[in-house]
C-alpha atoms as a PDB file:
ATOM      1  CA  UNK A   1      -2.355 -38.397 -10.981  1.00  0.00           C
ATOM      2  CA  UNK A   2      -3.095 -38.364 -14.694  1.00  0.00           C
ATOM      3  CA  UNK A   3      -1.204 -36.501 -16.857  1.00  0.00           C
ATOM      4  CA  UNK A   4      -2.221 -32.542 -17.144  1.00  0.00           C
ATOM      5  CA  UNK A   5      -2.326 -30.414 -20.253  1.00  0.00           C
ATOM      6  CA  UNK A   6      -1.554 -26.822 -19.491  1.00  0.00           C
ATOM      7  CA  UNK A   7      -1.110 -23.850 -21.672  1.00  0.00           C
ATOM      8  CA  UNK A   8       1.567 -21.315 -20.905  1.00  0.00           C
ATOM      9  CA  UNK A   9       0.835 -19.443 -23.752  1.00  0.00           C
ATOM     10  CA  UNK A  10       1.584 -15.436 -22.461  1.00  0.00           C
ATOM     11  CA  UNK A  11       2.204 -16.660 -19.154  1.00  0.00           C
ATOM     12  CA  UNK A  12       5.157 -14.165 -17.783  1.00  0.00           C
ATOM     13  CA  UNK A  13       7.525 -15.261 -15.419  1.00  0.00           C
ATOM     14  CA  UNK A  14       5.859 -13.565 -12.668  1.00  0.00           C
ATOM     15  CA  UNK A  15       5.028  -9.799 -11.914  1.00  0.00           C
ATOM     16  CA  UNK A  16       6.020  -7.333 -14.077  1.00  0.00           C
ATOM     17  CA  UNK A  17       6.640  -4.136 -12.092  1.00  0.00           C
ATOM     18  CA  UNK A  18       3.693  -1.734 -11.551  1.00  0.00           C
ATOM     19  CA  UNK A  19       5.031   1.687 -13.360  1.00  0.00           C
ATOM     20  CA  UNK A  20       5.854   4.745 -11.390  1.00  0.00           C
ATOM     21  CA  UNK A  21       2.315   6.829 -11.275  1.00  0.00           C
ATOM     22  CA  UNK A  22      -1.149   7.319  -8.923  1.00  0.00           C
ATOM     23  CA  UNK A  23      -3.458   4.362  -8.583  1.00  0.00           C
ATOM     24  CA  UNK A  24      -6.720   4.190  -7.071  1.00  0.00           C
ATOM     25  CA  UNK A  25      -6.666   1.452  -4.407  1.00  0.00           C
ATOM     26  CA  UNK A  26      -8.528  -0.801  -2.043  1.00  0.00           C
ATOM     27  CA  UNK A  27      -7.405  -1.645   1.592  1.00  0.00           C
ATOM     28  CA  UNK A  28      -7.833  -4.989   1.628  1.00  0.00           C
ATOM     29  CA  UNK A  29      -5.470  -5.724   4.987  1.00  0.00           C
ATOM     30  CA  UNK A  30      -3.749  -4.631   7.598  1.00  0.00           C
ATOM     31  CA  UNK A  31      -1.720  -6.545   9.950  1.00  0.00           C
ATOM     32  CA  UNK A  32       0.705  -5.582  12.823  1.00  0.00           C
ATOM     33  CA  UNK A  33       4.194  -7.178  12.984  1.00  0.00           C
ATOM     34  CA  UNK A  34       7.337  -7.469  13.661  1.00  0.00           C
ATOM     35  CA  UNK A  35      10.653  -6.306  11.865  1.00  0.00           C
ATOM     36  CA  UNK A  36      13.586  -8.442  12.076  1.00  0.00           C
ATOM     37  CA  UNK A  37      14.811  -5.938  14.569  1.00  0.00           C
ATOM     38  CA  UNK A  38      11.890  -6.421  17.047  1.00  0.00           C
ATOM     39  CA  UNK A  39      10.507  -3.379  15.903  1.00  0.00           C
ATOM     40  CA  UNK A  40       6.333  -3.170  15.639  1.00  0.00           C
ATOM     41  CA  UNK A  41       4.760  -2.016  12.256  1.00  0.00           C
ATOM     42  CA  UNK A  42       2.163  -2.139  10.596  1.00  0.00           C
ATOM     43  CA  UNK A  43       1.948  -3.888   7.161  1.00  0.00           C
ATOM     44  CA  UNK A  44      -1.099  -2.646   4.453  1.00  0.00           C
ATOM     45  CA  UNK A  45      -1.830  -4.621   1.776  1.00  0.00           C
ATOM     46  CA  UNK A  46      -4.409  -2.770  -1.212  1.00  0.00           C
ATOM     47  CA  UNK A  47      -5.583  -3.691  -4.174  1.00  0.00           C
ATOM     48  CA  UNK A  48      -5.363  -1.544  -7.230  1.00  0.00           C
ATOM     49  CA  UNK A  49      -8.676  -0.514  -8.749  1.00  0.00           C
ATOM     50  CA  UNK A  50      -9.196  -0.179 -12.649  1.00  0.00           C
ATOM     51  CA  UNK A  51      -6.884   0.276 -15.085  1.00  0.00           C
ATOM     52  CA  UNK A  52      -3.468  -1.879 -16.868  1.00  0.00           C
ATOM     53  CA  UNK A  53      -3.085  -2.922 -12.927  1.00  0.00           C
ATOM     54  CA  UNK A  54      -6.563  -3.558 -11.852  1.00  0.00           C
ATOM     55  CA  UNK A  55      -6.578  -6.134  -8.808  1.00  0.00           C
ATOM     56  CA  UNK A  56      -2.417  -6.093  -8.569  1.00  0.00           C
ATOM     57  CA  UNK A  57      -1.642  -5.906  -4.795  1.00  0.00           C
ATOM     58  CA  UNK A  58       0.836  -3.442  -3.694  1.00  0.00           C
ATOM     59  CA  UNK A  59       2.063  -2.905  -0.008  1.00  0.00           C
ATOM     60  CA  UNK A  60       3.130  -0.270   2.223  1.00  0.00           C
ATOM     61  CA  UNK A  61       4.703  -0.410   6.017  1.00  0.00           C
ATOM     62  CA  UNK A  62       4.249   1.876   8.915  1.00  0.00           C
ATOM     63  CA  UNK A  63       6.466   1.776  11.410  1.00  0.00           C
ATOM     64  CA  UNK A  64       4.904   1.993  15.112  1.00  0.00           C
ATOM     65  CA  UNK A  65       8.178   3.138  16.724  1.00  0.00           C
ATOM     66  CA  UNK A  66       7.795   6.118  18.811  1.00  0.00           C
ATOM     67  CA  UNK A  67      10.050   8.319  16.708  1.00  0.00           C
ATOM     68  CA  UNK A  68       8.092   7.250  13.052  1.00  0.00           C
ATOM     69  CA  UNK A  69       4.187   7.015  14.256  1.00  0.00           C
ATOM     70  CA  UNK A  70       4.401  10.646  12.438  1.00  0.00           C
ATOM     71  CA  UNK A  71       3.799   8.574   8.924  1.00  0.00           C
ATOM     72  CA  UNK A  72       0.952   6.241  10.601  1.00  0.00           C
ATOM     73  CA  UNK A  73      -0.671  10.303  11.457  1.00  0.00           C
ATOM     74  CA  UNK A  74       0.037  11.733   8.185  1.00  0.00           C
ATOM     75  CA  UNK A  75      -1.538   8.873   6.169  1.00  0.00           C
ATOM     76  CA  UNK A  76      -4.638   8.151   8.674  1.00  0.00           C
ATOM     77  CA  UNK A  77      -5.005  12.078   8.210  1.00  0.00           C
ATOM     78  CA  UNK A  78      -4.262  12.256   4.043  1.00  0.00           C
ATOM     79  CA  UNK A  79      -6.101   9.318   3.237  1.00  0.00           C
ATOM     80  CA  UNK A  80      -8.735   8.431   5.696  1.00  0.00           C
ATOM     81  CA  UNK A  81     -10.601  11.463   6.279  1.00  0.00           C
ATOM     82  CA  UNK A  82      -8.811  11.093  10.439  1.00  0.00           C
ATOM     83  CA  UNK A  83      -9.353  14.617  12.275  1.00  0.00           C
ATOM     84  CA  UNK A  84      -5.900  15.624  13.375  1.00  0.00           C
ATOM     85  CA  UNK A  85      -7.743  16.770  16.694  1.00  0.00           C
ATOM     86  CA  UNK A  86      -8.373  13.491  17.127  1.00  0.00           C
ATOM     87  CA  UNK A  87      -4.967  11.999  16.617  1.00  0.00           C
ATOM     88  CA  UNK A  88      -3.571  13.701  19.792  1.00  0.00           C
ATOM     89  CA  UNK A  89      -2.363  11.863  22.734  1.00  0.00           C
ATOM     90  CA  UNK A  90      -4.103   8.261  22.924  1.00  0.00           C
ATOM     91  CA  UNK A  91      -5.471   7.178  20.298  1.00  0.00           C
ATOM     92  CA  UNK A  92      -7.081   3.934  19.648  1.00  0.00           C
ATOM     93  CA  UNK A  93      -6.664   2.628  15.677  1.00  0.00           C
ATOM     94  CA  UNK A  94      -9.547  -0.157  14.864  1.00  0.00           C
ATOM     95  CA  UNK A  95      -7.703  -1.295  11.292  1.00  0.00           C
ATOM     96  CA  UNK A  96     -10.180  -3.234  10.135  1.00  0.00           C
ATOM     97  CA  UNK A  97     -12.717  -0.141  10.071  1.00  0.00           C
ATOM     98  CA  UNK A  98     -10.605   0.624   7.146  1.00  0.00           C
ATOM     99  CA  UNK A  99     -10.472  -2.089   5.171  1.00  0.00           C
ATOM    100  CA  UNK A 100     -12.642  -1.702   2.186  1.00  0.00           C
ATOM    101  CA  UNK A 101     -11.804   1.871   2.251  1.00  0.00           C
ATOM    102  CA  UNK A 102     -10.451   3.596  -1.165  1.00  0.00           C
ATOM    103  CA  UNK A 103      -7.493   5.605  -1.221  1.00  0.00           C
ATOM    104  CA  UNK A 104      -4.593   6.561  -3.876  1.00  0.00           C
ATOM    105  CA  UNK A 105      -1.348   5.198  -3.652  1.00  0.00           C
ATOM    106  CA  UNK A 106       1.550   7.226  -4.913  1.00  0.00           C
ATOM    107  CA  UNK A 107       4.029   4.507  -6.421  1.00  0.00           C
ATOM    108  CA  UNK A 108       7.508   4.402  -7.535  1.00  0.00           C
ATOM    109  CA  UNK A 109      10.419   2.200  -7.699  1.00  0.00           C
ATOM    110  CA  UNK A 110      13.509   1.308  -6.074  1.00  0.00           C
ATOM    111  CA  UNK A 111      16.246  -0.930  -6.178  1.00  0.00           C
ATOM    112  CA  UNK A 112      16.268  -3.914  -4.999  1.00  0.00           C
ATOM    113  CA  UNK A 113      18.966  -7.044  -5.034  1.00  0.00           C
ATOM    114  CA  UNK A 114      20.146  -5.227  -8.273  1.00  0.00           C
ATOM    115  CA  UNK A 115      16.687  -5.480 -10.212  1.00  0.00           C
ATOM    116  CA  UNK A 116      14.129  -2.059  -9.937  1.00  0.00           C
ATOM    117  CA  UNK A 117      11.126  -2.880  -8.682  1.00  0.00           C
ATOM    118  CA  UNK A 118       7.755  -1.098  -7.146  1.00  0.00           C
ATOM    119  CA  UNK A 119       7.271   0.657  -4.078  1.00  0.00           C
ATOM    120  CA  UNK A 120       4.194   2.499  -2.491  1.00  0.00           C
ATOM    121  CA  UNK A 121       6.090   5.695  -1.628  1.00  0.00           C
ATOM    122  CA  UNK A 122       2.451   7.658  -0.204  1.00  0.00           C
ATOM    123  CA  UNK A 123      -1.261   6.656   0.186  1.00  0.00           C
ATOM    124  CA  UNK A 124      -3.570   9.779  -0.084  1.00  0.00           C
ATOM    125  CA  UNK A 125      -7.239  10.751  -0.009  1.00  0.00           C
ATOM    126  CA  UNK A 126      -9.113   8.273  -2.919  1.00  0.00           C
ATOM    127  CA  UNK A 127     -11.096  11.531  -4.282  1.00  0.00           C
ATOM    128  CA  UNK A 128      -7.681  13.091  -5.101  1.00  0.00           C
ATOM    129  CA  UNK A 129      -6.422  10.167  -7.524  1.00  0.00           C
ATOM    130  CA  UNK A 130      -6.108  12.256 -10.704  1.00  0.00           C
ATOM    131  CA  UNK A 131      -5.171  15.225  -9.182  1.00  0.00           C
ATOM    132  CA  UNK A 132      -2.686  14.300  -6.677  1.00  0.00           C
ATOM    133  CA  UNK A 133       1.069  15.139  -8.098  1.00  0.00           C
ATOM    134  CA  UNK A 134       3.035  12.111  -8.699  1.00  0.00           C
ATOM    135  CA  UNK A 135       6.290  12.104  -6.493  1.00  0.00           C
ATOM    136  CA  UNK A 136       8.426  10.181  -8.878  1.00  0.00           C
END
């Protein structure tokens, strides 16, 4: 291989952590696995839309244990326009009807192996993204 020129020039180190706030996002996937425990969850990844953090991906887990599916409800409810009606007994979830779908994630941070980093802490309803009260 010949030898290659590159510029590093205001390259960073890697990520710099998204700021506490509400950002306008993008589902881009969601895919079911397992925790190291052998516990089932779902794992979202979105895209942030516009702004300092436009196209940054942030992520967000929902646990599908019996005792925690009250989350999965609360943000298929918040965010996706789900009928609670609907979310009663059985309930079939087709997760890729959703991706593409806009939403707001509430972000915040948390430590981490002694550095602070960000965390999705919510998703809610896209139309709310100015208006929804930040939780941090």
């Amino acid at each position: 291989m010949p030898n290659l020129s590159v510029d590093f020039t205001n390259v960073t180190s890697g990520f710099e952590k998204i700021e506490p706030g509400n950002y306008l996002a993008r589902v881009e996937k969601i895919e079911s696995k397992m925790s190291q425990a052998g516990k089932p969850y779902l794992n979202w990844m979105f895209k942030i839309q516009g702004g300092d953090y436009d196209g940054r991906t942030a992520f967000f887990m929902t646990s599908l244990a019996p005792n925690a599916l009250w989350k999965l409800k609360q943000v298929l409810i918040a965010a996706f326009d789900k009928d609670e009606e609907d979310l009663k007994g059985q309930f079939e979830l087709d997760t890729d009807e959703l991706i593409g779908e806009e939403c707001t994630l509430i972000i915040g941070e948390e430590e981490y192996n002694g550095e602070m980093r960000d965390r999705v802490l919510d998703v809610k309803d896209a139309a709310l993204s100015d208006e929804v009260p930040s939780l941090v």
